[in-house]
Each structure stands twice: as structure tokens, then as C-alpha cells.
N, C-alpha and C. Protein backbone atom coordinates (compact mmCIF):
# COMPACT_ATOMS: atom_id res chain seq x y z
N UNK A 1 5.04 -39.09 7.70
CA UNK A 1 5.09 -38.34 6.46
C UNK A 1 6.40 -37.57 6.42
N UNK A 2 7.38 -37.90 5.00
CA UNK A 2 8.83 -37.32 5.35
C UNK A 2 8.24 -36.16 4.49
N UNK A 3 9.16 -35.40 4.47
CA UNK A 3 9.53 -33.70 3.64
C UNK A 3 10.75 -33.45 3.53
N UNK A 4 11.31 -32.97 2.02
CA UNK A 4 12.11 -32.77 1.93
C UNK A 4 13.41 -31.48 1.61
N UNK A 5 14.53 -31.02 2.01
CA UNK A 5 14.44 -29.82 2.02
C UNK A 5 16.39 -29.73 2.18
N UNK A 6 16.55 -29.06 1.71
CA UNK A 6 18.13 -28.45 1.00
C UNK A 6 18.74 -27.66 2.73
N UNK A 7 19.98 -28.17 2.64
CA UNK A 7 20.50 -28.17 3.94
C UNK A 7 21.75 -27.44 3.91
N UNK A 8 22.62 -26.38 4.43
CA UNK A 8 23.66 -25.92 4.52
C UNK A 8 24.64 -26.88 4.63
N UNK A 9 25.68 -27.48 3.93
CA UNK A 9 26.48 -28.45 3.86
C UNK A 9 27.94 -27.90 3.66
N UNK A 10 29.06 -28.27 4.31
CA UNK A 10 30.32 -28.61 4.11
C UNK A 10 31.30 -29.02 3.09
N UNK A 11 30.44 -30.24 3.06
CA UNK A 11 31.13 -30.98 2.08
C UNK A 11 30.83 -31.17 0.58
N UNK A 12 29.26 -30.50 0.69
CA UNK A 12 29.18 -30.79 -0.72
C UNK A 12 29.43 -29.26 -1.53
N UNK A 13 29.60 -29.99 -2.73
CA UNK A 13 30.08 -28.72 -3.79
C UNK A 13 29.65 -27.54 -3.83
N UNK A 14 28.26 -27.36 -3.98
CA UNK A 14 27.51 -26.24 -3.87
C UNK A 14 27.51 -25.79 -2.34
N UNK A 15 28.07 -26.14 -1.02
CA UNK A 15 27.66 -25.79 0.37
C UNK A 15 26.28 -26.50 0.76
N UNK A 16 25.17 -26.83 -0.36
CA UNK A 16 24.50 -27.57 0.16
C UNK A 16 24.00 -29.05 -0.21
N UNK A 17 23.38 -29.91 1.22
CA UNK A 17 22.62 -31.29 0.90
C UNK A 17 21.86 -31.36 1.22
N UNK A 18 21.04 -32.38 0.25
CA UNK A 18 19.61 -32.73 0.04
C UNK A 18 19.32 -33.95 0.95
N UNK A 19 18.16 -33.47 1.60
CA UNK A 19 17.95 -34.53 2.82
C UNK A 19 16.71 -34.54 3.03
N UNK A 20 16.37 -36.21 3.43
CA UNK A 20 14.58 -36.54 3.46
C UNK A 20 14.96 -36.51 4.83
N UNK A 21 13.21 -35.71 5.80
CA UNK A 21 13.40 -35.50 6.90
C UNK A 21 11.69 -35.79 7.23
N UNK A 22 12.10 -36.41 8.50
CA UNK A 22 10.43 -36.83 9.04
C UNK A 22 10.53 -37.55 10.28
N UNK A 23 8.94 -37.54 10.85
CA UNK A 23 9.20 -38.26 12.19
C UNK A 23 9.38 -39.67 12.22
N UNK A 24 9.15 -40.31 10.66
CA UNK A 24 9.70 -41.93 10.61
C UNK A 24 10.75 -41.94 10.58
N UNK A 25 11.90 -40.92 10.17
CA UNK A 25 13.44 -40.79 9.58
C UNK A 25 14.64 -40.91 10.75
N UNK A 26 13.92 -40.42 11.65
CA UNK A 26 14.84 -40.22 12.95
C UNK A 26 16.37 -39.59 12.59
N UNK A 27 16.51 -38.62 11.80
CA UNK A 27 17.80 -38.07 11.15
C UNK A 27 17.91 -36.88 11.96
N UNK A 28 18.87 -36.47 12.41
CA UNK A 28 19.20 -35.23 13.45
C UNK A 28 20.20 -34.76 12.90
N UNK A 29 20.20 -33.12 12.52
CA UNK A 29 21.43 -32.88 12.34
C UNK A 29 22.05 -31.59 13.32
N UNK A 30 23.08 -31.44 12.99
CA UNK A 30 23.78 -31.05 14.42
C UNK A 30 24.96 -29.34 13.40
N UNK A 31 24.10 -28.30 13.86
CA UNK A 31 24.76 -26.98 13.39
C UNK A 31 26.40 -27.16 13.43
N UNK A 32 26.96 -26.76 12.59
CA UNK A 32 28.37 -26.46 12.57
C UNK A 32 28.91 -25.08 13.06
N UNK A 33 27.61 -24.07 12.74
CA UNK A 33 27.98 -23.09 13.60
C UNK A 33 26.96 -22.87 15.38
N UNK A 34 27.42 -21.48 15.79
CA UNK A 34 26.43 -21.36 16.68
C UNK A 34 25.28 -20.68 16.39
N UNK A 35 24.16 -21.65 16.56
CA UNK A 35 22.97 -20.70 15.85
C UNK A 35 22.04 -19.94 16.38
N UNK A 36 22.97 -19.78 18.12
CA UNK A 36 21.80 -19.26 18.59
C UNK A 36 22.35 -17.74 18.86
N UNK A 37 23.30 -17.28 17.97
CA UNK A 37 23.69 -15.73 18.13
C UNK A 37 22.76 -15.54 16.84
N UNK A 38 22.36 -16.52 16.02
CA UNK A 38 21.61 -15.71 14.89
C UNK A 38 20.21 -16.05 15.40
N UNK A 39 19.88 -17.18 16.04
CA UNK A 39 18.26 -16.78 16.05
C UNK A 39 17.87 -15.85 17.58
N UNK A 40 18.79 -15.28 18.05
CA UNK A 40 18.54 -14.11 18.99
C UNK A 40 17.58 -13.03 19.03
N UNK A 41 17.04 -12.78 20.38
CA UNK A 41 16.02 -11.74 19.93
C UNK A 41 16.51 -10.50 19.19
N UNK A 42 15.64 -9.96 18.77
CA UNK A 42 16.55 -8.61 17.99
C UNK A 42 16.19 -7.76 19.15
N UNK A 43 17.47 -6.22 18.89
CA UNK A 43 16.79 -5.22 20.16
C UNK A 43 16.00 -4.27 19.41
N UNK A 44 15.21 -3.80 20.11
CA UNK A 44 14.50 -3.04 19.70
C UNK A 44 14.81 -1.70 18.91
N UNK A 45 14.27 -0.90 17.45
CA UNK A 45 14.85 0.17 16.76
C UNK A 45 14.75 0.67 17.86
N UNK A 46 15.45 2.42 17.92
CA UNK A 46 14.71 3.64 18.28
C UNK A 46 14.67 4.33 17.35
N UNK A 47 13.37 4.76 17.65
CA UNK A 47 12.94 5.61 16.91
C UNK A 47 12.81 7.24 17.78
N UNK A 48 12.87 8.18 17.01
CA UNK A 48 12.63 9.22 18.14
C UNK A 48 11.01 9.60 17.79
N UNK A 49 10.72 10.17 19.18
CA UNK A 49 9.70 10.53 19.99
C UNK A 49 8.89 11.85 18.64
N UNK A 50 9.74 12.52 17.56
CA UNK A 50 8.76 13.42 17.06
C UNK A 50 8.32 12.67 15.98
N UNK A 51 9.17 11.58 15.52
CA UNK A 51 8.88 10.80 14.40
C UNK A 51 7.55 9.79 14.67
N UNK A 52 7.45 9.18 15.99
CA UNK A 52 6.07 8.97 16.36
C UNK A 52 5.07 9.51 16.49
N UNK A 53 5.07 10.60 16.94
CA UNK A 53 3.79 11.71 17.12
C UNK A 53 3.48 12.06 15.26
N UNK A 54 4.33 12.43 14.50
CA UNK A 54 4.02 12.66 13.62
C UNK A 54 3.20 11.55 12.51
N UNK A 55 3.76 10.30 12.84
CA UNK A 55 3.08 9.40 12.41
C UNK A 55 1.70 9.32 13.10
N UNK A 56 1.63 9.63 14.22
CA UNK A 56 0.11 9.29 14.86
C UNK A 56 -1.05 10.85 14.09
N UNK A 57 0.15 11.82 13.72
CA UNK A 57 -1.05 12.49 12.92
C UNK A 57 -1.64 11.84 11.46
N UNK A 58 -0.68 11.78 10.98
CA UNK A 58 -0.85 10.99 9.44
C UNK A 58 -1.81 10.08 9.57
N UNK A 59 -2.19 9.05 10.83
CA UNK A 59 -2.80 7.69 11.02
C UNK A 59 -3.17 7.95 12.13
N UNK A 60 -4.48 8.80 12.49
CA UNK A 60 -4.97 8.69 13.77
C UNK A 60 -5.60 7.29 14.04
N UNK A 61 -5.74 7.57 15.61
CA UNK A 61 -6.20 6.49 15.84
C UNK A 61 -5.82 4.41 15.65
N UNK A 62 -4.78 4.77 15.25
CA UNK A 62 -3.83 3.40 15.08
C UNK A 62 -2.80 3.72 16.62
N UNK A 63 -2.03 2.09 16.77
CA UNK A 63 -1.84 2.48 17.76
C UNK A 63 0.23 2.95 17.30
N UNK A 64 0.78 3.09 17.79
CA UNK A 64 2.33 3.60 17.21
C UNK A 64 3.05 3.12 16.16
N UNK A 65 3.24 1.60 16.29
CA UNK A 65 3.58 0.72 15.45
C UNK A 65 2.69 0.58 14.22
N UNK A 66 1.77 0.41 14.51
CA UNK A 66 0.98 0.78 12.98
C UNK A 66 0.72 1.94 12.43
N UNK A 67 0.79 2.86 13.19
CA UNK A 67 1.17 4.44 12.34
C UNK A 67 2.63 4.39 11.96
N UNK A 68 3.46 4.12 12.41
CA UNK A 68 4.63 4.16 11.60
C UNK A 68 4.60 3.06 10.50
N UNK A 69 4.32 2.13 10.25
CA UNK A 69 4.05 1.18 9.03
C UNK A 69 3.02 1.76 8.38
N UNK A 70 2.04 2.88 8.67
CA UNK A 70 1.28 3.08 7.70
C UNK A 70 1.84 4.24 7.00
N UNK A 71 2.61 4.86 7.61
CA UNK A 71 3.55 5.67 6.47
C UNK A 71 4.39 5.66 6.07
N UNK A 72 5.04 4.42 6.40
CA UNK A 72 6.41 3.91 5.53
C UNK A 72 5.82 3.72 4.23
N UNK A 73 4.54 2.55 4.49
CA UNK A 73 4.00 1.68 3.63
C UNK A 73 3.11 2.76 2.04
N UNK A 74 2.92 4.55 2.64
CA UNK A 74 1.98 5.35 2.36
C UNK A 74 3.05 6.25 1.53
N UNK A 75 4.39 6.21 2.15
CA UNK A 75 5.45 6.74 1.52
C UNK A 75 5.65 7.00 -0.23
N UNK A 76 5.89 5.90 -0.91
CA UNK A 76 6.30 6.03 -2.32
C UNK A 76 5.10 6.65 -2.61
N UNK A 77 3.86 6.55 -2.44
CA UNK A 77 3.13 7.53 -3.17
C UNK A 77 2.64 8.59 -2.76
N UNK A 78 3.02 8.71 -2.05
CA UNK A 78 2.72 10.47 -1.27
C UNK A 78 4.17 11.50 -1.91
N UNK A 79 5.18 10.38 -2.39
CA UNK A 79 6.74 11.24 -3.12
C UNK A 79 5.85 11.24 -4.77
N UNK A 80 5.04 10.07 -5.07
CA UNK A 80 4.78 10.38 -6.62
C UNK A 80 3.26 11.17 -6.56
N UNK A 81 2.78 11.52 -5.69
CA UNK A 81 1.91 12.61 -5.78
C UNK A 81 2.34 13.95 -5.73
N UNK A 82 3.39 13.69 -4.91
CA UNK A 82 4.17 15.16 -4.91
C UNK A 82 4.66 15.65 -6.41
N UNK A 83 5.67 14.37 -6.63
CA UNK A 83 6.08 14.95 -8.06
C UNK A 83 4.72 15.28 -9.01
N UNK A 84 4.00 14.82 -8.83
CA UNK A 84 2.70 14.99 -10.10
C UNK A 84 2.61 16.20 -9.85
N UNK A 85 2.22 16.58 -8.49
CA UNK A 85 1.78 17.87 -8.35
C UNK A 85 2.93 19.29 -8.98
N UNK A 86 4.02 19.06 -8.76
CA UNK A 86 5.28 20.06 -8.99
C UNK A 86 4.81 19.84 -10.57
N UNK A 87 5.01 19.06 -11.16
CA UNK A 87 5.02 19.17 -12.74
C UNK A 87 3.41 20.13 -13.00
N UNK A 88 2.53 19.51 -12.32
CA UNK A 88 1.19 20.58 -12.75
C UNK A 88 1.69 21.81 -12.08
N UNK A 89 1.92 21.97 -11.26
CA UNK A 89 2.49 23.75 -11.12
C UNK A 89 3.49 24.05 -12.07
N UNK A 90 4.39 23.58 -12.21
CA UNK A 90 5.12 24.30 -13.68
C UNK A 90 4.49 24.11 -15.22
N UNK A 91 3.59 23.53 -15.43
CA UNK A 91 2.54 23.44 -16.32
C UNK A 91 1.96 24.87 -16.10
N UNK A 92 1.25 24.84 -14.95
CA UNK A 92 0.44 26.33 -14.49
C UNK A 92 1.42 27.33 -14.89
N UNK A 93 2.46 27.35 -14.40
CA UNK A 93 3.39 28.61 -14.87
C UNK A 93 3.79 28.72 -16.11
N UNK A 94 3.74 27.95 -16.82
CA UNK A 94 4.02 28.01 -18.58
C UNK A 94 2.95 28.41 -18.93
N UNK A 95 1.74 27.56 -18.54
CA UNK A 95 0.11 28.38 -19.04
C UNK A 95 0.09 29.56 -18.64
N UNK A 96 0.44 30.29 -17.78
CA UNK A 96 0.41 31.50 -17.06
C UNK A 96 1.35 32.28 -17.80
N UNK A 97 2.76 31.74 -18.33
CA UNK A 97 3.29 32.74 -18.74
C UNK A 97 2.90 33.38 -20.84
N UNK A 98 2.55 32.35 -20.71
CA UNK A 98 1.74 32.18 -22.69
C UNK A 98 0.16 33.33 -22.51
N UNK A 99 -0.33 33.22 -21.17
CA UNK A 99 -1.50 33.66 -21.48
C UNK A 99 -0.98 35.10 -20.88
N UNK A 100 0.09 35.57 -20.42
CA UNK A 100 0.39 37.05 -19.97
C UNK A 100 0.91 37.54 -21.27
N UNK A 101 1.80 36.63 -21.97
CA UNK A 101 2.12 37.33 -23.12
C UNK A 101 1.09 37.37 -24.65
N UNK A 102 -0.10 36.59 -24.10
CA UNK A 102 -1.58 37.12 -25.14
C UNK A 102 -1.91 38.37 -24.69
N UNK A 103 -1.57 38.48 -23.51
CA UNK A 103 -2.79 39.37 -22.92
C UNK A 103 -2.19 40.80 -23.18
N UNK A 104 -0.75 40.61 -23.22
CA UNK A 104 0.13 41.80 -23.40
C UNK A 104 -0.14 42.39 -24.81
N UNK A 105 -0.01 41.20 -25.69
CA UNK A 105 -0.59 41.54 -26.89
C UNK A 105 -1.61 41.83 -27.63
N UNK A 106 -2.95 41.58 -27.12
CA UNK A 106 -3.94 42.44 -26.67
C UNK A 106 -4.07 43.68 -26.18
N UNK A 107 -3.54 44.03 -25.25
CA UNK A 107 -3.74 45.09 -24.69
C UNK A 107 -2.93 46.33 -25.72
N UNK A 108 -1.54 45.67 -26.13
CA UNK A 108 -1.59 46.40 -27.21
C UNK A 108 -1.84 46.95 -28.35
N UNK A 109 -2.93 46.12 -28.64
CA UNK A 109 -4.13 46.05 -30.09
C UNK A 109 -4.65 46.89 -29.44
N UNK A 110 -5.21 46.85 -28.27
CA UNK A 110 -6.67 47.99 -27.89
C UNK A 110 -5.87 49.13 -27.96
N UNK A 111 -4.56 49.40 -27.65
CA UNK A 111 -4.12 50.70 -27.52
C UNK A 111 -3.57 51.27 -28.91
N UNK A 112 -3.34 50.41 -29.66
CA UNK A 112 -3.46 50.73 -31.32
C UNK A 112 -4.89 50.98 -31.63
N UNK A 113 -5.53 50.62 -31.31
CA UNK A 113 -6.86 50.94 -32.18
C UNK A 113 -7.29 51.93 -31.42
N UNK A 114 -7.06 52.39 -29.80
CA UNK A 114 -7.45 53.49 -29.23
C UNK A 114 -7.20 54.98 -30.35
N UNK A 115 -5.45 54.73 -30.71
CA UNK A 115 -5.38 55.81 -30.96
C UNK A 115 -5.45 56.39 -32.21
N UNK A 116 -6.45 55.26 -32.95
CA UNK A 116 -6.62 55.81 -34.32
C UNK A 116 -7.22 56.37 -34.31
């Protein structure tokens, strides 16, 4: 059973060729570069030591690596909960500041009508 599949090429126009490939085909092709500096292991990030602990609070009970992916992954919406929240506190403070200046004005009705 062949399969077929677009190949990094040289010579052709676009850089690549189209080639049927299978175990009836017996077609081998042979890298032009060296490919084994790119399929190399990778080294390992570092990460520091408070940035893990802190992830293991966020995600108890996971083991390191998955607490840090669970708050990468937990990230964008823990920033758009935040913002929600800041806009309802300055909401609160506009409501807060409308209902001090009723209340001001009130209080000065009662003290007009006190002193009639």
C-alpha cells in the first residue's frame, strides 16, 4: 500500500516534490542536510524552584509537570476574570459615588426641613 506525500526538494520550483512512497516502491531518499542536529533530544527548560511550588498550590495533587500545564493552560482566564472583576469594582465605585452624592442631598433636605 503506497502513500503519498510532498518532500523538501532542490530542484523543484517551489523547494518541494511530490513522491509516491511504500513498501512496494523501494524509493529511498537521502537528506541533503544533517538531520540529526534537528531531530536531537531537546534539553530540558529550567524552570525555577518557586515557580513550581507555586504551581503545585494552584493544582494540588498533580504531579509538577502537570501543575505547570495546568496553569499555563488556566492562565488566559484567570487574566479575563481578573479584568471582569476590576471593571465591577469601578462600577462599585461609580455606584458608590452617585449614591453618596443622593445621600448628601438628602441629608440636606432633612436639614432644610429641620429648620423650618
Amino acid at each position: 500500500m503506497a502513500w503519498c506525500t510532498w518532500l523538501p526538494h532542490k530542484a523543484s520550483h517551489n523547494g518541494w516534490r511530490y513522491v509516491e512512497r511504500g513498501p512496494d516502491t523501494g524509493v529511498a531518499f537521502r537528506a541533503s542536510r544533517n538531520v540529526m542536529a534537528i531531530m536531537r533530544k531537546l534539553d530540558p527548560f529550567p524552570i525555577p524552584l518557586h515557580l513550581v511550588q507555586e504551581a503545585r498550590l494552584y493544582a494540588p495533587g498533580r504531579p509538577d509537570l502537570d501543575a505547570l500545564c495546568h496553569v499555563l493552560q488556566d492562565y488566559s482566564r484567570l487574566v479575563a476574570e481578573v479584568r471582569q472583576l476590576k471593571r465591577r469594582v469601578q462600577d462599585l465605585d461609580r455606584e458608590s459615588a452617585d449614591f453618596d452624592a443622593r445621600l448628601d442631598a438628602v441629608q440636606a433636605a432633612c436639614r432644610a426641613m429641620l429648620e423650618l
